[in-house]
N, C-alpha and C. Protein backbone atom coordinates (compact mmCIF):
# COMPACT_ATOMS: atom_id res chain seq x y z
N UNK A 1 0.83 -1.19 0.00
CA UNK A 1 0.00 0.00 0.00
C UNK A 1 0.87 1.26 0.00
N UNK A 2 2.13 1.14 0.78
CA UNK A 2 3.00 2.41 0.85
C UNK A 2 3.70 2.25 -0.68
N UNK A 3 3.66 1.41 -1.45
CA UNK A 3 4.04 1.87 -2.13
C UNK A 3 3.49 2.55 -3.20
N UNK A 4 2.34 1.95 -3.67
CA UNK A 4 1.04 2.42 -4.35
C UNK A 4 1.17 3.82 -4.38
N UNK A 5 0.65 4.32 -2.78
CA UNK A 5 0.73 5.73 -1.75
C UNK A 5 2.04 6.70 -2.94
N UNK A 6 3.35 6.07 -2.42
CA UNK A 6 4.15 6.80 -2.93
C UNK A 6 4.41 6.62 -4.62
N UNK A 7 3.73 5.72 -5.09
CA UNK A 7 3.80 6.08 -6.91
C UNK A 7 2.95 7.39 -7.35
N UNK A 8 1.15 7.18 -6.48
CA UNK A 8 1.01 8.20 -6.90
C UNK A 8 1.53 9.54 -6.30
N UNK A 9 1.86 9.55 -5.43
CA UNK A 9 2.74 10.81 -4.96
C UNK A 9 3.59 11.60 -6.01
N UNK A 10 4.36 10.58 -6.60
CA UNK A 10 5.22 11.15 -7.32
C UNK A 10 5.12 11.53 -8.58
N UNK A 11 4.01 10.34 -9.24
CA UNK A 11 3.30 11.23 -10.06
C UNK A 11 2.49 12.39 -10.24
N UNK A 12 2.03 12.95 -8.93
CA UNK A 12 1.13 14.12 -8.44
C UNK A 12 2.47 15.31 -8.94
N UNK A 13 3.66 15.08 -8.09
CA UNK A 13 4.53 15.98 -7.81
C UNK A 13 4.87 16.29 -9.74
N UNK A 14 5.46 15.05 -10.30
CA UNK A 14 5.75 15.25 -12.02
C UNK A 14 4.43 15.80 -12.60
N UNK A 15 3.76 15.57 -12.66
CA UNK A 15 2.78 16.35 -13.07
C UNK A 15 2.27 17.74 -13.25
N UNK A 16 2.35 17.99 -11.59
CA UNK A 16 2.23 19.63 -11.55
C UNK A 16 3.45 20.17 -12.18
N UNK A 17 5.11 19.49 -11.71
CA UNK A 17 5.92 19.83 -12.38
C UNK A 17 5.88 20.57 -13.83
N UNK A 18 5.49 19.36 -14.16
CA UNK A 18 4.96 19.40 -15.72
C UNK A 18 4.30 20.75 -16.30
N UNK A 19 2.99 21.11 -15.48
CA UNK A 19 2.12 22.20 -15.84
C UNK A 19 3.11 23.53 -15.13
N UNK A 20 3.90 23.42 -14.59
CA UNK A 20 4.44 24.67 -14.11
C UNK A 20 5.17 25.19 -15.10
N UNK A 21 6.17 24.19 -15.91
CA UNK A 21 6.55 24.58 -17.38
C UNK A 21 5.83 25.16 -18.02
N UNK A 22 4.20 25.32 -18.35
CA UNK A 22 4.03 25.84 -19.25
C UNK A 22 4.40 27.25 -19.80
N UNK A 23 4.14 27.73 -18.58
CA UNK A 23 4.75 29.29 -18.81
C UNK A 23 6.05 29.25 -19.07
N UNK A 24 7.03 28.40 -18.68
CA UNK A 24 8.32 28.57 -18.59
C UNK A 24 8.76 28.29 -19.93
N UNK A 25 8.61 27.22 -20.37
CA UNK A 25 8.64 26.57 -21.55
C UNK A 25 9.08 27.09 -22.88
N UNK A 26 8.49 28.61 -23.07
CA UNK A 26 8.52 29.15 -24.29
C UNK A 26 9.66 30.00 -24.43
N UNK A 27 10.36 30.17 -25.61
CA UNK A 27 11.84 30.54 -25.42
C UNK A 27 11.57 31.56 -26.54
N UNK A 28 11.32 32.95 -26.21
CA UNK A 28 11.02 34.27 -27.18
C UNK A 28 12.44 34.84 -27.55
N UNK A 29 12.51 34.38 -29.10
CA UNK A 29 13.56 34.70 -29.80
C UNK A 29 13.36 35.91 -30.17
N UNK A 30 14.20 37.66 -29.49
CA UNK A 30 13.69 38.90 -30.22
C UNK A 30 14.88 39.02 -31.17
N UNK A 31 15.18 38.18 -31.66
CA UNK A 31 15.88 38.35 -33.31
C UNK A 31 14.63 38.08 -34.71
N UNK A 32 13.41 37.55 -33.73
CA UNK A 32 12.54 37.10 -34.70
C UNK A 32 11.68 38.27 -34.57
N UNK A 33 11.61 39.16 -36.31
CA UNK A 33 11.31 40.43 -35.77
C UNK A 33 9.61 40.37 -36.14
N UNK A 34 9.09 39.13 -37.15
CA UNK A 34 7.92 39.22 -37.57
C UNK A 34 6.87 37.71 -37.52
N UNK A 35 5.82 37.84 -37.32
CA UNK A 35 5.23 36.09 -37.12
C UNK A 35 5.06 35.86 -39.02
N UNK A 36 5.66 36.23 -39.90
CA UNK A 36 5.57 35.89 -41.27
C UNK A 36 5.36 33.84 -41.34
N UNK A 37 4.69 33.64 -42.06
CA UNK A 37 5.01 31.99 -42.50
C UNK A 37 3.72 31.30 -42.28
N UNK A 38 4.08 30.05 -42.64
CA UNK A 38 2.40 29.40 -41.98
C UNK A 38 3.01 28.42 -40.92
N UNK A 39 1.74 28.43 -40.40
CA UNK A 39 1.76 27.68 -38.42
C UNK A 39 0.50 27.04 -38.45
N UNK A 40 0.67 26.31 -37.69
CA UNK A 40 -0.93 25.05 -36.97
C UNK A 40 -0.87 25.58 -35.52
N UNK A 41 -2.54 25.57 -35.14
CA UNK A 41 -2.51 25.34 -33.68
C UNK A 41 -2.38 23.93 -33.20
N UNK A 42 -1.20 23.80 -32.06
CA UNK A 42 -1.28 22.79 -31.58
C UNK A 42 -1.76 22.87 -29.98
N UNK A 43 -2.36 23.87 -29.48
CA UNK A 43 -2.72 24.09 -27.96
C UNK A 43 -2.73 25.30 -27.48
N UNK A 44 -3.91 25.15 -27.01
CA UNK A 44 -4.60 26.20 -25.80
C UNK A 44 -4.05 25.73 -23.87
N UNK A 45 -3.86 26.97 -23.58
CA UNK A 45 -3.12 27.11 -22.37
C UNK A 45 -3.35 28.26 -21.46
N UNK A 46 -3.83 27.63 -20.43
CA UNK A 46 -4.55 27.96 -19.17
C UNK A 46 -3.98 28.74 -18.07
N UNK A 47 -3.49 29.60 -17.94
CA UNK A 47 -2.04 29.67 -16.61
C UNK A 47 -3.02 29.85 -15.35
N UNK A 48 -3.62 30.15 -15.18
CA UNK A 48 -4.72 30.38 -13.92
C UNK A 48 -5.01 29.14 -13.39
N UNK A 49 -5.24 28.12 -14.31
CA UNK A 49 -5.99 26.77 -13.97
C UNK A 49 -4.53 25.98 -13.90
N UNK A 50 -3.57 26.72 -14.59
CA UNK A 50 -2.39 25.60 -15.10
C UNK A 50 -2.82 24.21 -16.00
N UNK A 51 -3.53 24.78 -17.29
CA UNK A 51 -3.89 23.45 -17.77
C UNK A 51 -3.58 23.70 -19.32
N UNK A 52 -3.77 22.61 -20.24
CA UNK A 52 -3.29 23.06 -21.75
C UNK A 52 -4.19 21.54 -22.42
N UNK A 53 -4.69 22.85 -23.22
CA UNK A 53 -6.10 21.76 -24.47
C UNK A 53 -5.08 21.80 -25.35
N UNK A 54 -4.62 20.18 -25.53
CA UNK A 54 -4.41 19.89 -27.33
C UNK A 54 -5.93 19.42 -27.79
N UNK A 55 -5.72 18.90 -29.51
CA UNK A 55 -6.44 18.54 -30.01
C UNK A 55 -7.14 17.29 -30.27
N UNK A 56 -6.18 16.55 -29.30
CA UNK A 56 -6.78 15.30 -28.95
C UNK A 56 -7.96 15.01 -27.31
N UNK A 57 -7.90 16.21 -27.10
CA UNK A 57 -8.60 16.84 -25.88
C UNK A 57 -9.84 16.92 -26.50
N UNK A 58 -9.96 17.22 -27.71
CA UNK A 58 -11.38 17.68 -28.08
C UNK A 58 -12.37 17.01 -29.20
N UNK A 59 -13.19 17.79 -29.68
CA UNK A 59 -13.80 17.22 -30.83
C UNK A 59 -13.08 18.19 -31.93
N UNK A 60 -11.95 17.38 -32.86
CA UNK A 60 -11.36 18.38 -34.36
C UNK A 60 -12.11 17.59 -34.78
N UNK A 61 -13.03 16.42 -35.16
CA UNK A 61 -13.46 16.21 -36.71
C UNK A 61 -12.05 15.10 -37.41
N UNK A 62 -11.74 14.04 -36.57
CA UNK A 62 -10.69 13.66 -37.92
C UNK A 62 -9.96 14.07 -37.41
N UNK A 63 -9.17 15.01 -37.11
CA UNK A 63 -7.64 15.66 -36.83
C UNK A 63 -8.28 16.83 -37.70
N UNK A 64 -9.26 17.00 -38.05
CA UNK A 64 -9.27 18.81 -38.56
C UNK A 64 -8.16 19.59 -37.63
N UNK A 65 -7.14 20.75 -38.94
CA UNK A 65 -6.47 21.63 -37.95
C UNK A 65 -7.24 22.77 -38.12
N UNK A 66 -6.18 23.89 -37.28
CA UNK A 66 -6.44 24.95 -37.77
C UNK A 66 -5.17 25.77 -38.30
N UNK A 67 -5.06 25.89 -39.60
CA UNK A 67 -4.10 26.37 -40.12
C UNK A 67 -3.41 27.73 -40.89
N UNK A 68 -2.93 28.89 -40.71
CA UNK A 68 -2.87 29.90 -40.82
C UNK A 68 -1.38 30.43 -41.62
N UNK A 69 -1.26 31.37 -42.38
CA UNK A 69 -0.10 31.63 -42.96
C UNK A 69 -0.57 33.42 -42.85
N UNK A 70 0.70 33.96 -42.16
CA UNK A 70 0.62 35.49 -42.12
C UNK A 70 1.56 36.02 -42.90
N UNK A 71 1.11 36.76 -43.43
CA UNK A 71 2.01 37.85 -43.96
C UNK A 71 2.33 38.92 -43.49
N UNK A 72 2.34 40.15 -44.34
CA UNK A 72 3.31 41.67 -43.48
C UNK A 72 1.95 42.28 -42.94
N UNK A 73 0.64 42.01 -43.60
CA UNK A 73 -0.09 42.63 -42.48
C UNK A 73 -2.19 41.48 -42.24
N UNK A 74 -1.55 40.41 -43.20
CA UNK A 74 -2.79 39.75 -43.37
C UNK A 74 -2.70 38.13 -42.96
N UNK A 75 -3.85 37.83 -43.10
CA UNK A 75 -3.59 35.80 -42.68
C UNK A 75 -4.41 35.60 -43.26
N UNK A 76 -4.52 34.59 -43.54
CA UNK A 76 -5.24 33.43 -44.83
C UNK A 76 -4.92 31.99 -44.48
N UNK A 77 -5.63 31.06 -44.06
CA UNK A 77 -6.22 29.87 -43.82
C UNK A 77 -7.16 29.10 -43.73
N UNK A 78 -7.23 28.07 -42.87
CA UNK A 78 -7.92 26.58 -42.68
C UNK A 78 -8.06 26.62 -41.22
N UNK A 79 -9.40 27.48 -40.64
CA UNK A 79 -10.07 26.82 -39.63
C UNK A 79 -10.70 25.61 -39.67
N UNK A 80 -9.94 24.68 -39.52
CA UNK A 80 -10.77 23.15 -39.29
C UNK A 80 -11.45 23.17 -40.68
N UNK A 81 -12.83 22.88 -40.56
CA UNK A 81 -13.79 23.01 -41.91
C UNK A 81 -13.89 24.20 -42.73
N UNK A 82 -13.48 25.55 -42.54
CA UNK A 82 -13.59 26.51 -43.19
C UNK A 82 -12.47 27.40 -43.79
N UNK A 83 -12.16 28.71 -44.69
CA UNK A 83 -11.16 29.24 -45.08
C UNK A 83 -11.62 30.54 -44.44
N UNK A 84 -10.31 31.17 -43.84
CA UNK A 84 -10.49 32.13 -43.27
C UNK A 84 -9.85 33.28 -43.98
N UNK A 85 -10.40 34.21 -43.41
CA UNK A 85 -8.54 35.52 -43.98
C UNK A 85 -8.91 36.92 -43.09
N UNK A 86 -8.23 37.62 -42.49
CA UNK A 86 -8.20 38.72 -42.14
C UNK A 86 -6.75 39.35 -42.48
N UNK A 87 -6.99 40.88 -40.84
CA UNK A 87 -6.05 41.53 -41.40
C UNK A 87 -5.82 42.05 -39.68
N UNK A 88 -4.42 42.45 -40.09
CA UNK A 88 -3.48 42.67 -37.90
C UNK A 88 -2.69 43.45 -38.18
N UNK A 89 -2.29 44.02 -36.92
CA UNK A 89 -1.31 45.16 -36.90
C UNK A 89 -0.51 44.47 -35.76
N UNK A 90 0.92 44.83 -36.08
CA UNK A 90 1.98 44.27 -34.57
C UNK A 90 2.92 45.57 -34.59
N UNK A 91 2.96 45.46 -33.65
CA UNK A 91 3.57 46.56 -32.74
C UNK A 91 4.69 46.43 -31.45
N UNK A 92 6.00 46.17 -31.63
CA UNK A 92 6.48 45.21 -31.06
C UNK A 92 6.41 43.77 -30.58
N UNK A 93 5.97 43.72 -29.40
CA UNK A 93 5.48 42.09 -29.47
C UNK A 93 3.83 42.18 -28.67
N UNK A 94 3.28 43.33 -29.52
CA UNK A 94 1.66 43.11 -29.70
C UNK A 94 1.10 42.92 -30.67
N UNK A 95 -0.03 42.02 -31.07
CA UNK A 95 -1.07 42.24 -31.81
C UNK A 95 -2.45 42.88 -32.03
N UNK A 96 -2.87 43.38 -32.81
CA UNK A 96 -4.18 43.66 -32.60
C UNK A 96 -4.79 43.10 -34.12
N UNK A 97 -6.07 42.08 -33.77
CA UNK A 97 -6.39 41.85 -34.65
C UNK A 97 -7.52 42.62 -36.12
N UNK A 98 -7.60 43.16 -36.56
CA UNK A 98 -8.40 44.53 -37.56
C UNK A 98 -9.56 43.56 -38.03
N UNK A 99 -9.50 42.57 -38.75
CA UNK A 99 -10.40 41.95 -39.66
C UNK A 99 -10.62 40.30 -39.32
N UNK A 100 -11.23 39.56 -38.96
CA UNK A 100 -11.10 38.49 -39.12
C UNK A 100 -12.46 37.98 -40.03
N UNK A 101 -12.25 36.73 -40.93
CA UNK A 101 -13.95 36.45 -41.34
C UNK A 101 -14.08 34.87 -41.78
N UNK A 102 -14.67 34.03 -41.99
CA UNK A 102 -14.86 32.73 -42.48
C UNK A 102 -15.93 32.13 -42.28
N UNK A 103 -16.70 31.74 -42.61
CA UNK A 103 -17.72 30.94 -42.24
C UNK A 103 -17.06 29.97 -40.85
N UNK A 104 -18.49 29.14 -39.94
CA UNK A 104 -18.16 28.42 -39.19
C UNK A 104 -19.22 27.15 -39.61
N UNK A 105 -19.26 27.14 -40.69
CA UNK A 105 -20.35 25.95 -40.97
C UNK A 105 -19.48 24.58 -40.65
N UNK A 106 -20.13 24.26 -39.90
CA UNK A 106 -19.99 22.14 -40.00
C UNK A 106 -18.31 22.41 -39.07
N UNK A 107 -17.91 23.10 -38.05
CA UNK A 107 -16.86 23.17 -37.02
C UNK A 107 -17.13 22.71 -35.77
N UNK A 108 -16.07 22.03 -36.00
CA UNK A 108 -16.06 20.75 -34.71
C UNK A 108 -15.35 22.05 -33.41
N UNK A 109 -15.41 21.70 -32.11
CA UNK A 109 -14.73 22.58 -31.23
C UNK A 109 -13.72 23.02 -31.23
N UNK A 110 -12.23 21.93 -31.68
CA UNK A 110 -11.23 22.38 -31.78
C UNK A 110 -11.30 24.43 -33.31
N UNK A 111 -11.76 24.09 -34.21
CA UNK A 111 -12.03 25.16 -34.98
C UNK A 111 -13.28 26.61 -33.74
N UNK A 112 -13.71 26.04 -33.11
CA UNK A 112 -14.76 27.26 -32.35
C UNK A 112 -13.73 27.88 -31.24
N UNK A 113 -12.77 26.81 -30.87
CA UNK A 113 -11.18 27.28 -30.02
C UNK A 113 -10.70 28.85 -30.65
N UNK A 114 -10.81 28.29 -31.47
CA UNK A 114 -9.58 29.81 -32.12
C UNK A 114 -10.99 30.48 -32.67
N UNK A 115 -12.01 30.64 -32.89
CA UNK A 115 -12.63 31.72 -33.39
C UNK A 115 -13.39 32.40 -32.28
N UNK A 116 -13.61 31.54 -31.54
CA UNK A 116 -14.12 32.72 -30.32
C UNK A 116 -12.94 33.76 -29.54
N UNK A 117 -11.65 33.03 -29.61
CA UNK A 117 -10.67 33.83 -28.78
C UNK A 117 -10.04 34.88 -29.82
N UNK A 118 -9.87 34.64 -31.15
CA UNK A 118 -9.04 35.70 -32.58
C UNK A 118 -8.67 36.88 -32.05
N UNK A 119 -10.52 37.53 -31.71
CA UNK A 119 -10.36 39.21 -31.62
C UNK A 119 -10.05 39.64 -30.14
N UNK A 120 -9.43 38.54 -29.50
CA UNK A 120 -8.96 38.78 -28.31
C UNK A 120 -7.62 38.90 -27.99
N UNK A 121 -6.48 38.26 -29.28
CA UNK A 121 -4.96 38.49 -28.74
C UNK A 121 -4.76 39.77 -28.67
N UNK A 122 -3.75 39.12 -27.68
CA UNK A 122 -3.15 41.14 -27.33
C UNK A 122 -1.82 41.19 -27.33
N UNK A 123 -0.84 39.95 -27.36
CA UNK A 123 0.45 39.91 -27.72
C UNK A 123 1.14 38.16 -28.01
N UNK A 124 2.50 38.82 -28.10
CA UNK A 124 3.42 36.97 -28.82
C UNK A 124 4.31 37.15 -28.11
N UNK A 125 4.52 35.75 -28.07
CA UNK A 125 6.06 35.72 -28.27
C UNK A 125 6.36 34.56 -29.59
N UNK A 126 7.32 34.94 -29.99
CA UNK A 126 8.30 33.59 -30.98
C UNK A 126 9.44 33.82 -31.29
N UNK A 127 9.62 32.29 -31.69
CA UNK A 127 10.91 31.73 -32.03
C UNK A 127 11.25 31.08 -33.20
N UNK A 128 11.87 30.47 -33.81
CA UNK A 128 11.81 29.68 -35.42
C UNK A 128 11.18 28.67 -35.55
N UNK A 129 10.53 28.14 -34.26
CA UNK A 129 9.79 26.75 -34.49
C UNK A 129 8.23 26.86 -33.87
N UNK A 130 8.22 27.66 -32.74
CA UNK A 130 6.69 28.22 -32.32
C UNK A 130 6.22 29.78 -32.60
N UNK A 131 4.75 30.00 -32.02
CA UNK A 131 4.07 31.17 -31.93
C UNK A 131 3.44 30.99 -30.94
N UNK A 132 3.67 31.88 -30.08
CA UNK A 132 2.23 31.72 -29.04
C UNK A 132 1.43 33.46 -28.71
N UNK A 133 -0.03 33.21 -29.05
CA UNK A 133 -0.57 34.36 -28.98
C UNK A 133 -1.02 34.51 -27.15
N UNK A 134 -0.99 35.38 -26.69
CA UNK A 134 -1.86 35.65 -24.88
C UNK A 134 -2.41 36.48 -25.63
N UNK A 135 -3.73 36.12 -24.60
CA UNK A 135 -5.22 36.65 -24.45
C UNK A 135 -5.62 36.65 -23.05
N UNK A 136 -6.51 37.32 -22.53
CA UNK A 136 -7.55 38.14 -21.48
C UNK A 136 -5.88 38.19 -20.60
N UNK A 137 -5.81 39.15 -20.69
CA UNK A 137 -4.49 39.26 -19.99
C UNK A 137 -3.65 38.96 -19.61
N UNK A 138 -2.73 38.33 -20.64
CA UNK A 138 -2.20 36.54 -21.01
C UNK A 138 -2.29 35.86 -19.60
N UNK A 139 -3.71 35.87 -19.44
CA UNK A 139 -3.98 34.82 -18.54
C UNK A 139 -4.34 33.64 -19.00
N UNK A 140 -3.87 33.60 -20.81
CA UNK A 140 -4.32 32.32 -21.72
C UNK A 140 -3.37 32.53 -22.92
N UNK A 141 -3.23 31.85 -23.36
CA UNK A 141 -2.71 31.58 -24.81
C UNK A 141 -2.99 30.50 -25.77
N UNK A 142 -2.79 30.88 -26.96
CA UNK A 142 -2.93 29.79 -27.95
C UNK A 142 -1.50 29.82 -28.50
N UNK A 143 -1.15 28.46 -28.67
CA UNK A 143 0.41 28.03 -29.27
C UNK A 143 0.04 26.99 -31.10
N UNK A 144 0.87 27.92 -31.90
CA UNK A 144 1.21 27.37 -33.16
C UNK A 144 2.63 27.13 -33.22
N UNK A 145 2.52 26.03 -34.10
CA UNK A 145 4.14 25.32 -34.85
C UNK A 145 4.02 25.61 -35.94
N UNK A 146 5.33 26.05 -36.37
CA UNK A 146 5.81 26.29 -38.52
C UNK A 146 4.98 24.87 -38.35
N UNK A 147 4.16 25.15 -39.83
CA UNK A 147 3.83 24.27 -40.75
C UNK A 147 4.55 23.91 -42.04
C-alpha cells in the first residue's frame, strides 16, 4: 500500500511539475522580428488553472487543424472546416487583430477554439519553431508550430 501511496505521490509531484513549465517553456527569440510563415494550432493554455487543451482533448473532426499563414499585415487559412482571412497590426510584441472572417459551418470545437478567442490576442512571443498568442491578460494563450 506504501508503495502504491508513494507512486502516486510522485506522479502528483511530475505532473504539476509538468504544468508549471508551461509558462516557462517558451523561449522568445527577439531576433525574430515578424510572425511571417504558416503555423498550426497545436494548444490552448490555461495559466490560472495551469492546464493546456491539445487537439486530442477535443472534438477536431478527424484531426481537422487549424491552419494559418501570415504575412506583413494579413492571414489566410484553414479553420478546421472553413477558409479564413483577415487583417493585424503588430507593434512590437503586440497584436491587434483589424479583420477576421470565415464561415463556421460544419466546425467541430477544436475550430470554435480559435474563433471565439481571434479578436482577443493582445500579444506573442516567438521563435523559429513556435508562436504563441496571450489573451484576457495573457492569462491564456494559444500556441502554433511552422507548418
Amino acid at each position: 500500500m506504501k508503495k502504491i501511496l508513494l507512486i502516486i505521490g510522485i506522479a502528483i509531484i511530475i505532473f504539476s511539475c509538468e504544468r508549471d513549465l508551461i509558462k516557462m517553456n517558451f523561449e522568445d527569440d527577439q531576433s525574430v522580428s515578424d510572425i511571417n510563415g504558416t503555423w498550426i494550432v497545436v494548444s490552448y493554455e490555461d495559466f490560472m488553472n495551469n492546464t493546456v487543451v491539445k487537439k486530442s482533448d477535443v472534438d477536431s473532426w478527424n484531426g481537422l487543424d487549424v491552419i494559418l499563414t501570415f504575412t506583413t499585415d494579413s492571414l489566410y487559412g484553414r479553420n478546421t472546416t472553413n477558409s479564413v482571412s483577415g487583417n493585424f497590426i503588430l507593434s512590437e510584441r503586440t497584436i491587434q487583430i483589424t479583420s477576421y472572417g470565415g464561415t463556421k459551418i460544419g466546425q467541430p470545437e477544436w475550430g470554435n477554439m480559435f474563433s471565439d478567442i481571434v479578436h482577443d490576442l493582445e500579444s506573442y512571443m516567438i521563435n523559429k519553431n513556435q508562436l504563441r498568442f496571450y489573451f484576457n491578460n495573457s492569462k491564456n494563450s494559444v500556441t502554433l508550430e511552422k507548418y
